[in-house]
PDB file of N, CA and C in Angstrom:
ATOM      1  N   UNK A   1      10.806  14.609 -25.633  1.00  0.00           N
ATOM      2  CA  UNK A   1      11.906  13.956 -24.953  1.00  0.00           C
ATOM      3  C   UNK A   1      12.525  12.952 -25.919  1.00  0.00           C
ATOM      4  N   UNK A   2      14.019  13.141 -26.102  1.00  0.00           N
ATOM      5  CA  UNK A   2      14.399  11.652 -26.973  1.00  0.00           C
ATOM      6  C   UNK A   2      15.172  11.164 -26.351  1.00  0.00           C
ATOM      7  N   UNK A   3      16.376  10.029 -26.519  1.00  0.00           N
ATOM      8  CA  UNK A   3      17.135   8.962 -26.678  1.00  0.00           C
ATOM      9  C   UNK A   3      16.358   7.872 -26.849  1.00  0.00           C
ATOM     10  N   UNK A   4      17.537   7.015 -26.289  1.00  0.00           N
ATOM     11  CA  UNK A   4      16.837   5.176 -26.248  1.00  0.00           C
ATOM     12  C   UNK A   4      16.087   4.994 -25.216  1.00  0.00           C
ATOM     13  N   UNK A   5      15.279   4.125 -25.114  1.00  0.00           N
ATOM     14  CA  UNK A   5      14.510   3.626 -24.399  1.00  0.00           C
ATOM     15  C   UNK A   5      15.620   2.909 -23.192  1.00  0.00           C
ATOM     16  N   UNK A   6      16.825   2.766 -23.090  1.00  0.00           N
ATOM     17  CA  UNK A   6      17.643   2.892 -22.307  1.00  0.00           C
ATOM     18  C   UNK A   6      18.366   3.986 -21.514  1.00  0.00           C
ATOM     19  N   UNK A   7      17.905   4.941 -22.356  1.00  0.00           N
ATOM     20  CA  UNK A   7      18.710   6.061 -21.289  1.00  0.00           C
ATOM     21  C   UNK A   7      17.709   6.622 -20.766  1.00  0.00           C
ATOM     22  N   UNK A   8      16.425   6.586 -21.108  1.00  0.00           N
ATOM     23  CA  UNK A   8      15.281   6.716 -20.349  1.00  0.00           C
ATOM     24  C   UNK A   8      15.360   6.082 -19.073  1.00  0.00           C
ATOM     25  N   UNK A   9      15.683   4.759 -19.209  1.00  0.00           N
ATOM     26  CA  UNK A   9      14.759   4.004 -18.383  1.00  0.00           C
ATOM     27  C   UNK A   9      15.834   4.053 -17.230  1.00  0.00           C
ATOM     28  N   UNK A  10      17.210   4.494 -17.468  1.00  0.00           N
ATOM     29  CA  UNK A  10      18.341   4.820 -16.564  1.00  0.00           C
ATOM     30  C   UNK A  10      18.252   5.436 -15.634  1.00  0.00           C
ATOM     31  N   UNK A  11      16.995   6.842 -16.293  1.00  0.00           N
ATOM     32  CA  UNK A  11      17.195   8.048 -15.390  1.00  0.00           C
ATOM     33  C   UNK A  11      15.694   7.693 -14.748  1.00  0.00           C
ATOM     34  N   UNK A  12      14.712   6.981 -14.542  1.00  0.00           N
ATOM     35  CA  UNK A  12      13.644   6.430 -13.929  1.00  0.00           C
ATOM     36  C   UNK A  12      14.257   6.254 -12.664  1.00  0.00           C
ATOM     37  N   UNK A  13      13.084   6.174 -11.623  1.00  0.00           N
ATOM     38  CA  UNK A  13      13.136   5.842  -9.991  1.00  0.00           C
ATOM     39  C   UNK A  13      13.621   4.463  -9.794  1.00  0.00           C
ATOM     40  N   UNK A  14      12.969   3.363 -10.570  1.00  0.00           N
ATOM     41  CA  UNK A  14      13.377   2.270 -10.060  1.00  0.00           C
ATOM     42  C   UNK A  14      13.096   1.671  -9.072  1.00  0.00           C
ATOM     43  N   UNK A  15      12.247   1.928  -8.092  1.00  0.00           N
ATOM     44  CA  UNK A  15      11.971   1.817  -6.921  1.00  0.00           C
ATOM     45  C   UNK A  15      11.329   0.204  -6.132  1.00  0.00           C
ATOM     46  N   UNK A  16      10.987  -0.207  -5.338  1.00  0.00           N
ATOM     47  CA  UNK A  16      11.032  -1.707  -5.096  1.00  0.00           C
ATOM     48  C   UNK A  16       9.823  -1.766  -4.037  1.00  0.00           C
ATOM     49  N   UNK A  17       9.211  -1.608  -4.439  1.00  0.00           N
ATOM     50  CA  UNK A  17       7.799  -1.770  -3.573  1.00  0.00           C
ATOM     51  C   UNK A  17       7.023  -3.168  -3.587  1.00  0.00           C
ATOM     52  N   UNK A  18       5.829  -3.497  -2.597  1.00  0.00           N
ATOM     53  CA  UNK A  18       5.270  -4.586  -2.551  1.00  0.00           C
ATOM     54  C   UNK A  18       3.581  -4.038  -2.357  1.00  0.00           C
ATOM     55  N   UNK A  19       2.660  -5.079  -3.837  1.00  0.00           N
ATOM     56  CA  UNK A  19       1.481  -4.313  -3.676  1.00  0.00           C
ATOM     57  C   UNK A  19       0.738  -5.646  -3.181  1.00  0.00           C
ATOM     58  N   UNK A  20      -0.192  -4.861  -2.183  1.00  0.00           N
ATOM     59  CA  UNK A  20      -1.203  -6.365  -1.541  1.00  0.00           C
ATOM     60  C   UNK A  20      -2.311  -6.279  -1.810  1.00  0.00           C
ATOM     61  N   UNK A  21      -2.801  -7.088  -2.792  1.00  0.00           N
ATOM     62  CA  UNK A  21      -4.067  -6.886  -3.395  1.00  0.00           C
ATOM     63  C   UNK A  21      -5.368  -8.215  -2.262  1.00  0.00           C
ATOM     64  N   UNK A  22      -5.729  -7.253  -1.455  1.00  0.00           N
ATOM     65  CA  UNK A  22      -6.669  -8.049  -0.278  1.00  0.00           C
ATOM     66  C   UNK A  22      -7.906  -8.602  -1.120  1.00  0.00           C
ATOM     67  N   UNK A  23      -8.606  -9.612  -0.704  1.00  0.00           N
ATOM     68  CA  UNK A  23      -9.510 -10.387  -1.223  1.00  0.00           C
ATOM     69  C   UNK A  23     -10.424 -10.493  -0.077  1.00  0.00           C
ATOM     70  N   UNK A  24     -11.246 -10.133   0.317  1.00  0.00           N
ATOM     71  CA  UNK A  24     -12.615 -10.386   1.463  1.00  0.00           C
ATOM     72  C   UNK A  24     -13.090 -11.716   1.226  1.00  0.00           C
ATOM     73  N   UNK A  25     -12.955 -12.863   2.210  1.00  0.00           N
ATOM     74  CA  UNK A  25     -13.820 -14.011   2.333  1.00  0.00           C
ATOM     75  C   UNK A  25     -15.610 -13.584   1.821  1.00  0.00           C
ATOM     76  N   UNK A  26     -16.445 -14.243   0.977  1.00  0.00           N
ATOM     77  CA  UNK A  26     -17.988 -13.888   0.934  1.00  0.00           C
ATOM     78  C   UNK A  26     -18.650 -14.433   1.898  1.00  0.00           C
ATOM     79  N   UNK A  27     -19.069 -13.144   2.161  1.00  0.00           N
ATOM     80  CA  UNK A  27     -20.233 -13.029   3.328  1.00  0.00           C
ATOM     81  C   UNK A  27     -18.906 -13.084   4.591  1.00  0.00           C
ATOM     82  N   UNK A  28     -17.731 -12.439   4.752  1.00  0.00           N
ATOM     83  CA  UNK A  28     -17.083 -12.326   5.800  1.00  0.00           C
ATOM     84  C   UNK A  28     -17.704 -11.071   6.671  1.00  0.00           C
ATOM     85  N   UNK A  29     -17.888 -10.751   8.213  1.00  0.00           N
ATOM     86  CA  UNK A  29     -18.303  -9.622   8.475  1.00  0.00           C
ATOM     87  C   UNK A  29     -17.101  -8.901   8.963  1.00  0.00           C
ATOM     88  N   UNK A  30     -16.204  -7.614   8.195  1.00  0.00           N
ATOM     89  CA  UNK A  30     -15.476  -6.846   8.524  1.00  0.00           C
ATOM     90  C   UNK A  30     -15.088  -6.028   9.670  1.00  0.00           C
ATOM     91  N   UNK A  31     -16.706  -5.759   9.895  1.00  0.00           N
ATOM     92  CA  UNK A  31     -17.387  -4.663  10.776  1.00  0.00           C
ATOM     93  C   UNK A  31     -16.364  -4.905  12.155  1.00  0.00           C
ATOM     94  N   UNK A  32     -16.744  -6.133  13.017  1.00  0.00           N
ATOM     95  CA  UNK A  32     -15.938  -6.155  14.130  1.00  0.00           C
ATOM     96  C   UNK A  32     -14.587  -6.155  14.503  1.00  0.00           C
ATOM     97  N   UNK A  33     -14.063  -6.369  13.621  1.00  0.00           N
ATOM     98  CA  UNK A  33     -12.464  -6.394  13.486  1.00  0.00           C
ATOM     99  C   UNK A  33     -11.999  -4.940  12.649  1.00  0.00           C
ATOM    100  N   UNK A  34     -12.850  -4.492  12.216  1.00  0.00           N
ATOM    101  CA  UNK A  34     -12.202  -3.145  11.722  1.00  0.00           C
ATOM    102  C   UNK A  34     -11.365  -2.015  12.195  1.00  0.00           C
ATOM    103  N   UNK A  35     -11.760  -1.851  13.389  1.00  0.00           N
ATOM    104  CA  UNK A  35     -10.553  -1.128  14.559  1.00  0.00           C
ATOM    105  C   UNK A  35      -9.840  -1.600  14.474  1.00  0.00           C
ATOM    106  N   UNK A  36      -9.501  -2.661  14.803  1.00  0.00           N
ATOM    107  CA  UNK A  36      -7.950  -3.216  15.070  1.00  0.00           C
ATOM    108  C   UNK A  36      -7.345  -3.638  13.661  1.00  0.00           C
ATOM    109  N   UNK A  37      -7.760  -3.349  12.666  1.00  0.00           N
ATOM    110  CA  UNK A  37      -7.307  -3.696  11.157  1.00  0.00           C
ATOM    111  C   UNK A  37      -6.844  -2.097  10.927  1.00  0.00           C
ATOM    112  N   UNK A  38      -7.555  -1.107  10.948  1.00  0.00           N
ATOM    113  CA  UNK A  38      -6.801  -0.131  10.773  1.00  0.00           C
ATOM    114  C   UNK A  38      -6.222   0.408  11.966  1.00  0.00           C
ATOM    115  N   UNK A  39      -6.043   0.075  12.967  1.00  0.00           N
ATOM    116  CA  UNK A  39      -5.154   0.122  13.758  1.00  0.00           C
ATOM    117  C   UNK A  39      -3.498  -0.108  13.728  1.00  0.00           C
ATOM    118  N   UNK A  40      -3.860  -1.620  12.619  1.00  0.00           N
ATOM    119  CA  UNK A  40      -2.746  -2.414  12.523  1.00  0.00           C
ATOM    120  C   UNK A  40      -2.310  -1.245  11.369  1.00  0.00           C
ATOM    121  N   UNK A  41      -2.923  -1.022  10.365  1.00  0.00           N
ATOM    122  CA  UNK A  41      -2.699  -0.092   9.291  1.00  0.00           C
ATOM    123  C   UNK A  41      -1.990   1.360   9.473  1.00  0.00           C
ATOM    124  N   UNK A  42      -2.560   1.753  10.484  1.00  0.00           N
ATOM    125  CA  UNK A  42      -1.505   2.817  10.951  1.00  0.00           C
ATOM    126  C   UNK A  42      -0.639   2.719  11.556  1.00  0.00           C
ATOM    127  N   UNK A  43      -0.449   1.939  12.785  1.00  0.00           N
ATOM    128  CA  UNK A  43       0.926   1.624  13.073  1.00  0.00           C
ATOM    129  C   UNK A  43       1.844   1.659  12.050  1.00  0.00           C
ATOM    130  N   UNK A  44       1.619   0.612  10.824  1.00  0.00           N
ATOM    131  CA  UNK A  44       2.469   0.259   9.692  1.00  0.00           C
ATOM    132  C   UNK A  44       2.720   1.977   9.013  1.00  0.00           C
ATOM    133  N   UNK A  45       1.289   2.881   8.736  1.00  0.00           N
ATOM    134  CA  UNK A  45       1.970   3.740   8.073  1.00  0.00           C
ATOM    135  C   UNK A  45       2.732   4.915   9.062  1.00  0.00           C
ATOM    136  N   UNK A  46       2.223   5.108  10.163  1.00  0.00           N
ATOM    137  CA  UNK A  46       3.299   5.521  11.533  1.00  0.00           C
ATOM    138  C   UNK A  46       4.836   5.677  11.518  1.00  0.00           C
ATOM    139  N   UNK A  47       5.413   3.733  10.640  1.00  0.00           N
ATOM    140  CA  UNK A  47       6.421   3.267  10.812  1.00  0.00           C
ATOM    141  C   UNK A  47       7.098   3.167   9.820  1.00  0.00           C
ATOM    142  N   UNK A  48       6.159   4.426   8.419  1.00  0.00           N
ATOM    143  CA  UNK A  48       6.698   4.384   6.871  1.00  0.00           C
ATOM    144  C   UNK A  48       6.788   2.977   6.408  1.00  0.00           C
ATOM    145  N   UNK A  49       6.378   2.069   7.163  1.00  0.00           N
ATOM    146  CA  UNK A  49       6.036   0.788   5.821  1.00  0.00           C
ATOM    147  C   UNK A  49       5.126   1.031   4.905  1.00  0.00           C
ATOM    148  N   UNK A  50       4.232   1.806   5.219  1.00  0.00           N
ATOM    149  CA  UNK A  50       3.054   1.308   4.524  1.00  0.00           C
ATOM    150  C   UNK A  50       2.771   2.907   3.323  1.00  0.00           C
ATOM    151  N   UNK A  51       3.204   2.727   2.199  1.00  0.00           N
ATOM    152  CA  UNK A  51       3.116   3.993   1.470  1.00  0.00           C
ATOM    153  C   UNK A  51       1.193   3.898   1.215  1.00  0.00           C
ATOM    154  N   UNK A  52       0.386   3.575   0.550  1.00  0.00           N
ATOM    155  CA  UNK A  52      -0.699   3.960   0.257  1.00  0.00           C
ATOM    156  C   UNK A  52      -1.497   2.392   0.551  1.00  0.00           C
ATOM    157  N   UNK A  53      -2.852   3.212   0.706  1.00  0.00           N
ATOM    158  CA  UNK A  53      -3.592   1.947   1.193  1.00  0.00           C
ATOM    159  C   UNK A  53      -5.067   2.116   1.485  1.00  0.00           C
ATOM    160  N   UNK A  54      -5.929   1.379   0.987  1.00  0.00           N
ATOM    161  CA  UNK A  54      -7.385   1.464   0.720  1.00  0.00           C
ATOM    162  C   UNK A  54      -8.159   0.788   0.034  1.00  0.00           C
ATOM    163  N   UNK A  55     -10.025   0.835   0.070  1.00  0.00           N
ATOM    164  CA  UNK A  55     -10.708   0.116  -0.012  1.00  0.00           C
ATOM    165  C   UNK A  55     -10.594   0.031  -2.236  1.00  0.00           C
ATOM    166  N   UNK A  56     -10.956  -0.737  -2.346  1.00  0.00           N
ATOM    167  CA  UNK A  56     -11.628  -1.048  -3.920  1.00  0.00           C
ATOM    168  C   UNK A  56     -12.924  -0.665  -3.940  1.00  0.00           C
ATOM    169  N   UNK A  57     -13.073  -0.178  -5.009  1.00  0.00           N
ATOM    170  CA  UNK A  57     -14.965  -0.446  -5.336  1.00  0.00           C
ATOM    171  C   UNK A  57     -15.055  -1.777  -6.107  1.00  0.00           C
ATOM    172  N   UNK A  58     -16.376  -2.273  -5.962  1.00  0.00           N
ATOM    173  CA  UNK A  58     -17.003  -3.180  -6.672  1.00  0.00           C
ATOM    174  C   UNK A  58     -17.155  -4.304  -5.695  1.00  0.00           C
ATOM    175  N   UNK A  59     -16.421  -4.645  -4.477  1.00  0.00           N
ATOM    176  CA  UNK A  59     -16.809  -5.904  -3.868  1.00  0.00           C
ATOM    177  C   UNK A  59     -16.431  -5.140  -2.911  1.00  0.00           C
ATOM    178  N   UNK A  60     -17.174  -5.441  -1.544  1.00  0.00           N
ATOM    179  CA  UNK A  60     -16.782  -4.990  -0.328  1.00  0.00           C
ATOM    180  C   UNK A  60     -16.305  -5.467   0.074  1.00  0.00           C
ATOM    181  N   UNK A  61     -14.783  -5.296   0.999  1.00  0.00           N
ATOM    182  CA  UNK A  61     -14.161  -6.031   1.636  1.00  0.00           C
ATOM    183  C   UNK A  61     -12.625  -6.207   1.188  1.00  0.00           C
ATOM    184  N   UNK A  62     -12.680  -6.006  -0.434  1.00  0.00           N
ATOM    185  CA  UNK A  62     -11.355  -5.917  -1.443  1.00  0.00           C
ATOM    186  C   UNK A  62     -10.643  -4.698  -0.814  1.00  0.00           C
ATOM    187  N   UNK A  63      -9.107  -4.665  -0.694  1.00  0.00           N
ATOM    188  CA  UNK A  63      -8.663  -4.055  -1.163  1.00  0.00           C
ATOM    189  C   UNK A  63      -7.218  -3.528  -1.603  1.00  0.00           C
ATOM    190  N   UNK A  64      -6.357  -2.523  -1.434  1.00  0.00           N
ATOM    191  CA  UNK A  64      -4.924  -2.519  -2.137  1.00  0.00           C
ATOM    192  C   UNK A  64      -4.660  -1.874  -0.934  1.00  0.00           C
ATOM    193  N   UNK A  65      -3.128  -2.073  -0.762  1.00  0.00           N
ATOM    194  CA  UNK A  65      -2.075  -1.685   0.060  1.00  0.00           C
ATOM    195  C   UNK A  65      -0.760  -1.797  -0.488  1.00  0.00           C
ATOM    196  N   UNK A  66      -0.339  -0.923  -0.863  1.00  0.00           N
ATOM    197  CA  UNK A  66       1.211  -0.855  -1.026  1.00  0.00           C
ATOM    198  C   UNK A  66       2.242  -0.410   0.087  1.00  0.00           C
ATOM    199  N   UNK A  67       3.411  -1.360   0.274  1.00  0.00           N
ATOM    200  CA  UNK A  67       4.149  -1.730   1.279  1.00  0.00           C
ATOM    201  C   UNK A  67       5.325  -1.270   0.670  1.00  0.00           C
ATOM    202  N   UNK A  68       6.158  -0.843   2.269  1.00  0.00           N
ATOM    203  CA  UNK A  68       7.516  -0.635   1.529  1.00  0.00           C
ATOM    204  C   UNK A  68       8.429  -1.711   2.753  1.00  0.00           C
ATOM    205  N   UNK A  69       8.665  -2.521   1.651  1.00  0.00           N
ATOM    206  CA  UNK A  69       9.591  -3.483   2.437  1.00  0.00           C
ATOM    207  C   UNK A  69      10.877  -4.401   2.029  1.00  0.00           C
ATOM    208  N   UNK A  70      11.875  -4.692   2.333  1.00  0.00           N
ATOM    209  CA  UNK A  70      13.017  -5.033   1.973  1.00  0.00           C
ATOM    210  C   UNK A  70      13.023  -6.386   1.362  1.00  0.00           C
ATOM    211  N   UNK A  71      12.173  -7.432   1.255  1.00  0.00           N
ATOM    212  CA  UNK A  71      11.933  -8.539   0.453  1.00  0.00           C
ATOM    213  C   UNK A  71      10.650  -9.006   0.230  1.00  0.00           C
ATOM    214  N   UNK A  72      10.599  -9.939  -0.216  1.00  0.00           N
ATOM    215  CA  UNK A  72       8.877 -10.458  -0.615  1.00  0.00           C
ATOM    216  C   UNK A  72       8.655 -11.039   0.918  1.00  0.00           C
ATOM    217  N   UNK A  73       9.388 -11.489   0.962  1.00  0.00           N
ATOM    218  CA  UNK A  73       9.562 -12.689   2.186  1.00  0.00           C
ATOM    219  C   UNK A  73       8.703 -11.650   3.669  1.00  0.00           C
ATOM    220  N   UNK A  74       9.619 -10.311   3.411  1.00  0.00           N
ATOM    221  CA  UNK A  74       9.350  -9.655   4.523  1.00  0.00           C
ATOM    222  C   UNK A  74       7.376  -8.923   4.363  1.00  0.00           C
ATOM    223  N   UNK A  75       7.796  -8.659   3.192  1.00  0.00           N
ATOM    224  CA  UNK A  75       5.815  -7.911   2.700  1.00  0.00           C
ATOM    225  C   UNK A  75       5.068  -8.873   2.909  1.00  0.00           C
ATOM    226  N   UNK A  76       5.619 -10.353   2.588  1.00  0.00           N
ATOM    227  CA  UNK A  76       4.309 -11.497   3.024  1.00  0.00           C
ATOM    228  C   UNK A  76       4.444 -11.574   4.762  1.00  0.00           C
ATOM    229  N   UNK A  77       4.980 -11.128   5.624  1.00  0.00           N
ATOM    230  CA  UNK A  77       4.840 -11.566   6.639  1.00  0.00           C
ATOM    231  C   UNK A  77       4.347 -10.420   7.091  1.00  0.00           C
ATOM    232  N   UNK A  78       4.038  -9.154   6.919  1.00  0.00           N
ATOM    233  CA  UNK A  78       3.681  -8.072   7.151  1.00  0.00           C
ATOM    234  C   UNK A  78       2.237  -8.357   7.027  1.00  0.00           C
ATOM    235  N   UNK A  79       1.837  -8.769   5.640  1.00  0.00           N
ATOM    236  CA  UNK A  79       0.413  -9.047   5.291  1.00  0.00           C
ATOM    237  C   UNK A  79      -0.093  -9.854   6.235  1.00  0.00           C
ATOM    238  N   UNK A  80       0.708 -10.725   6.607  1.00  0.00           N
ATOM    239  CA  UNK A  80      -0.048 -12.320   7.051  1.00  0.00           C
ATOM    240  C   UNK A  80      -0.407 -11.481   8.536  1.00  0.00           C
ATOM    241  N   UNK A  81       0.245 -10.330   8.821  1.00  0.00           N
ATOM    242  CA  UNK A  81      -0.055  -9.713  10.379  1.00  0.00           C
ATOM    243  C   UNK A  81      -0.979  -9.099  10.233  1.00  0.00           C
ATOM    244  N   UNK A  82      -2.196  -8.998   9.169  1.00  0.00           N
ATOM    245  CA  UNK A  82      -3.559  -7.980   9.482  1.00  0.00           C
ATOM    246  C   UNK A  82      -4.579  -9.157  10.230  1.00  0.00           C
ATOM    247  N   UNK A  83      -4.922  -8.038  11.097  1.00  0.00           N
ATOM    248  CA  UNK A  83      -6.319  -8.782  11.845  1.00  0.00           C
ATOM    249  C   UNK A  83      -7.101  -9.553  10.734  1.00  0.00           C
ATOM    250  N   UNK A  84      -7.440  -9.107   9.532  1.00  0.00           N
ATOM    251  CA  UNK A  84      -8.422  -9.288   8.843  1.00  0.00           C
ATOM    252  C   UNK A  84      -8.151 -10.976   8.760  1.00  0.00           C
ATOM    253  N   UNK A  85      -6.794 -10.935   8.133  1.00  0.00           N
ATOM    254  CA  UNK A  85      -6.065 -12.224   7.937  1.00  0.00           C
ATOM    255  C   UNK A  85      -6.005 -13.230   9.237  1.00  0.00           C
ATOM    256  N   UNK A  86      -5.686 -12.626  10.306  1.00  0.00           N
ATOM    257  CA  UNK A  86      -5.451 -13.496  10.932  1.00  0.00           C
ATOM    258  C   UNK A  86      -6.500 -14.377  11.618  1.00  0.00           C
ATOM    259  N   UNK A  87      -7.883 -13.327  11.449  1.00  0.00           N
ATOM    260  CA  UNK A  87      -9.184 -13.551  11.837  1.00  0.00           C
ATOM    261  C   UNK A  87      -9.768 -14.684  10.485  1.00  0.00           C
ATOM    262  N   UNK A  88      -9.093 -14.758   9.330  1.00  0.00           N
ATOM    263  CA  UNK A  88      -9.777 -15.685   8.122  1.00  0.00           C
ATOM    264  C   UNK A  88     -10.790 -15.322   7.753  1.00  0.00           C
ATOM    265  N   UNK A  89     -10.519 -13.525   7.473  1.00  0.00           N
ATOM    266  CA  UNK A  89     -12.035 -12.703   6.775  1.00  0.00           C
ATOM    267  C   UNK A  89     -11.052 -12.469   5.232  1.00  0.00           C
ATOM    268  N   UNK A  90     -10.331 -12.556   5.068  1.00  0.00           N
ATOM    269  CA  UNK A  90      -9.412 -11.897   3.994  1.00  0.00           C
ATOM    270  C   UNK A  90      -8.280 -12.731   3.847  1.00  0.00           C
ATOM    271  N   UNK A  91      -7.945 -13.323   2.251  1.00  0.00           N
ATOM    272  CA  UNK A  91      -6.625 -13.680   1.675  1.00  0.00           C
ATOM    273  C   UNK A  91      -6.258 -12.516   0.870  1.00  0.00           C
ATOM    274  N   UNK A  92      -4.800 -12.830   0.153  1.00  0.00           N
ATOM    275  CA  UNK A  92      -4.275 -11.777  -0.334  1.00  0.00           C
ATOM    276  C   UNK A  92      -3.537 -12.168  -1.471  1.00  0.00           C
ATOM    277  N   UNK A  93      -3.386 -11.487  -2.495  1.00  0.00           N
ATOM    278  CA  UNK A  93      -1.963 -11.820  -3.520  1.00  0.00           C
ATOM    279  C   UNK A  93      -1.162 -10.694  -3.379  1.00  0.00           C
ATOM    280  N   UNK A  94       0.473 -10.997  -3.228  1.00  0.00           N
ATOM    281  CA  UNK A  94       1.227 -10.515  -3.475  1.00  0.00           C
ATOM    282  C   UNK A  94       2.483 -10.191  -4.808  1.00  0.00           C
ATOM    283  N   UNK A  95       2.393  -8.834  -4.985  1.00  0.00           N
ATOM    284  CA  UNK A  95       3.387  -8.970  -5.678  1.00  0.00           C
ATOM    285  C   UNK A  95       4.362  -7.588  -5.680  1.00  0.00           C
ATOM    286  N   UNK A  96       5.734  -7.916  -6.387  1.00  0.00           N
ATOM    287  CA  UNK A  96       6.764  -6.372  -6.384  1.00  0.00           C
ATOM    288  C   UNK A  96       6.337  -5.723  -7.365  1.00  0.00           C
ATOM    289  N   UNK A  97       6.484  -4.404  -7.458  1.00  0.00           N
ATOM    290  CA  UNK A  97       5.765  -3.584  -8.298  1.00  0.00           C
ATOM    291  C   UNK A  97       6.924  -2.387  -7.949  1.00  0.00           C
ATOM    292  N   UNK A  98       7.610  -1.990  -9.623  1.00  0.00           N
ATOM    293  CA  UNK A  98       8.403  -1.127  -9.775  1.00  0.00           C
ATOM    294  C   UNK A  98       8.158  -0.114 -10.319  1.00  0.00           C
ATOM    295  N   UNK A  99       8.372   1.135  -9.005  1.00  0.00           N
ATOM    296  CA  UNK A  99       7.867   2.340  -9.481  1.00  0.00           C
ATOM    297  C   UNK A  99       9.077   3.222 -10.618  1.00  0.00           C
ATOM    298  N   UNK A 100       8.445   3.548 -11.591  1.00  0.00           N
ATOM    299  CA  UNK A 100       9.137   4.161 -12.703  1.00  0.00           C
ATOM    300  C   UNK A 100       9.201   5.885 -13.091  1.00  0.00           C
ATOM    301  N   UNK A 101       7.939   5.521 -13.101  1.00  0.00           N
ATOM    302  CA  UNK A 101       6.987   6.905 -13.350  1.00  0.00           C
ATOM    303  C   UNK A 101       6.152   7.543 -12.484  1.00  0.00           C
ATOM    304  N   UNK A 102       6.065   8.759 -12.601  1.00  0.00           N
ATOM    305  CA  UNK A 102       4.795   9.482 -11.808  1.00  0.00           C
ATOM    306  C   UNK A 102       5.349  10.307 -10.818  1.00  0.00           C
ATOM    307  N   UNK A 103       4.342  10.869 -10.212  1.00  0.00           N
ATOM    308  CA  UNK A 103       4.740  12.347  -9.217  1.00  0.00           C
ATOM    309  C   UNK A 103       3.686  12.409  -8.452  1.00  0.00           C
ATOM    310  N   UNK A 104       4.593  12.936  -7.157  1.00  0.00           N
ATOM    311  CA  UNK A 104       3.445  12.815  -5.575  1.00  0.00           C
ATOM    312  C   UNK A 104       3.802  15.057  -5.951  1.00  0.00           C
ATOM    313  N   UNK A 105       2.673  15.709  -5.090  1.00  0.00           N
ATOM    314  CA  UNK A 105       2.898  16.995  -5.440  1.00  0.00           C
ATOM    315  C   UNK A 105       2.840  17.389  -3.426  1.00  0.00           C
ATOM    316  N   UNK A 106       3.462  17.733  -2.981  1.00  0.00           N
ATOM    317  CA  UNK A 106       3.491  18.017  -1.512  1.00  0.00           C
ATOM    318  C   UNK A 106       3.600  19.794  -1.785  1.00  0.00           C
ATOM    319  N   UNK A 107       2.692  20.364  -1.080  1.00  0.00           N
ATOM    320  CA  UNK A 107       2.549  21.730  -0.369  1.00  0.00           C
ATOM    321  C   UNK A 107       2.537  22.030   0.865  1.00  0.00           C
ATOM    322  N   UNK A 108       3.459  22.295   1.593  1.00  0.00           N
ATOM    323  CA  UNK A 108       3.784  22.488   2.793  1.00  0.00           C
ATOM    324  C   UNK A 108       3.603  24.132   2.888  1.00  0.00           C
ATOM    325  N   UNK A 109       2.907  24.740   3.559  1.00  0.00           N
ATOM    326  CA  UNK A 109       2.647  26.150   3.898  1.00  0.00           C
ATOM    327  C   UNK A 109       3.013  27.019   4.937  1.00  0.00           C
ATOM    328  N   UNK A 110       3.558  27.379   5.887  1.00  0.00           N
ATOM    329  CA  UNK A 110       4.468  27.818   6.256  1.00  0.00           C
ATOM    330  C   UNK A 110       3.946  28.864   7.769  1.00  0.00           C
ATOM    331  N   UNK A 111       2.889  29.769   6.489  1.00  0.00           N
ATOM    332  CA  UNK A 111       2.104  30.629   8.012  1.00  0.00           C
ATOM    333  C   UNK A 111       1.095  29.947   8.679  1.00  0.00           C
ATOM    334  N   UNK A 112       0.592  28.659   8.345  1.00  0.00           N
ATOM    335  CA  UNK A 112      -0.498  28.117   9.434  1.00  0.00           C
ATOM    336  C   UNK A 112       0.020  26.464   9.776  1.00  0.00           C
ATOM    337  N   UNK A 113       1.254  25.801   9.033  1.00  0.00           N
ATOM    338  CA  UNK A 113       1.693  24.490   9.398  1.00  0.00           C
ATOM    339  C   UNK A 113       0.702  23.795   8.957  1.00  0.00           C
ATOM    340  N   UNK A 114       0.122  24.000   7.815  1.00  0.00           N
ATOM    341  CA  UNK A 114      -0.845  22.818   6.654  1.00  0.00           C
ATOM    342  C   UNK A 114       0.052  22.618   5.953  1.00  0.00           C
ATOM    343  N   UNK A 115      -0.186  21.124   5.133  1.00  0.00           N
ATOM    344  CA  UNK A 115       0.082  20.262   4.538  1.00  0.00           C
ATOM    345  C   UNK A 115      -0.633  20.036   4.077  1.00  0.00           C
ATOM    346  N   UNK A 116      -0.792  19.907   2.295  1.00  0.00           N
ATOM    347  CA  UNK A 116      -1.415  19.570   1.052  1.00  0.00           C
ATOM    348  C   UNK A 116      -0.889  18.489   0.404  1.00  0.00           C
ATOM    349  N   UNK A 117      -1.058  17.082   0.215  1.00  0.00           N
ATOM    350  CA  UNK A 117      -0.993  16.375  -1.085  1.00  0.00           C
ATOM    351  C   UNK A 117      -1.568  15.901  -2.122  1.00  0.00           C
ATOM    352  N   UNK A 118      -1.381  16.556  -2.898  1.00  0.00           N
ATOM    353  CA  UNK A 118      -1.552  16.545  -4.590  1.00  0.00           C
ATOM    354  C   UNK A 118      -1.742  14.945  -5.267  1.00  0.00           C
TER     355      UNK A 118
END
């Protein structure tokens, strides 16, 4: 592939996402509030806010969620609405994160109505 690193970066997605990197209070217990945390989680992805979202390894309780939302303002108030949070088992950092690169692969099949993503 050639040109400039400008006409590259022209024909890129560009895209405007918000990633929530969750933090588990130590020694918080998850367990009871977990229904209604992914509860809250599907609603959101239900309602296409919520593009991808899940646990970390290495500390229990961590983890990432990427949001699709129209300002920071709006992704922090989205966050501040998880049970986890509102219960004071989990803080969070936020930040925008611009998608450039990469590929989702969807297989949609036709004679049985499955759906594959790649």
């Amino acid at each position: 592939m050639s040109g400039t690193a400008e006409s590259l970066l022209a024909r890129m997605l560009g895209k405007k996402l918000f990633v929530v990197l969750w933090k588990a209070h130590e020694g918080a217990q998850l367990g009871p509030v977990l229904h209604e945390h992914l509860q809250f989680m599907i609603d959101l992805e239900k309602r296409g806010v919520l593009f991808a979202s899940g646990p970390l390894s290495g500390t229990p309780g961590d983890g990432l969620s990427v949001l699709r939302a129209a300002s920071m303002d709006e992704a922090q108030a989205i966050a501040e609405r998880d049970p986890f949070v509102l219960k004071g088992l989990r803080t969070f950092d936020l930040r925008e994160w611009t998608v450039m690169e990469g590929s989702i692969g969807l297989t949609i099949n036709c004679s049985d109505r499955s759906v594959a993503l790649a």
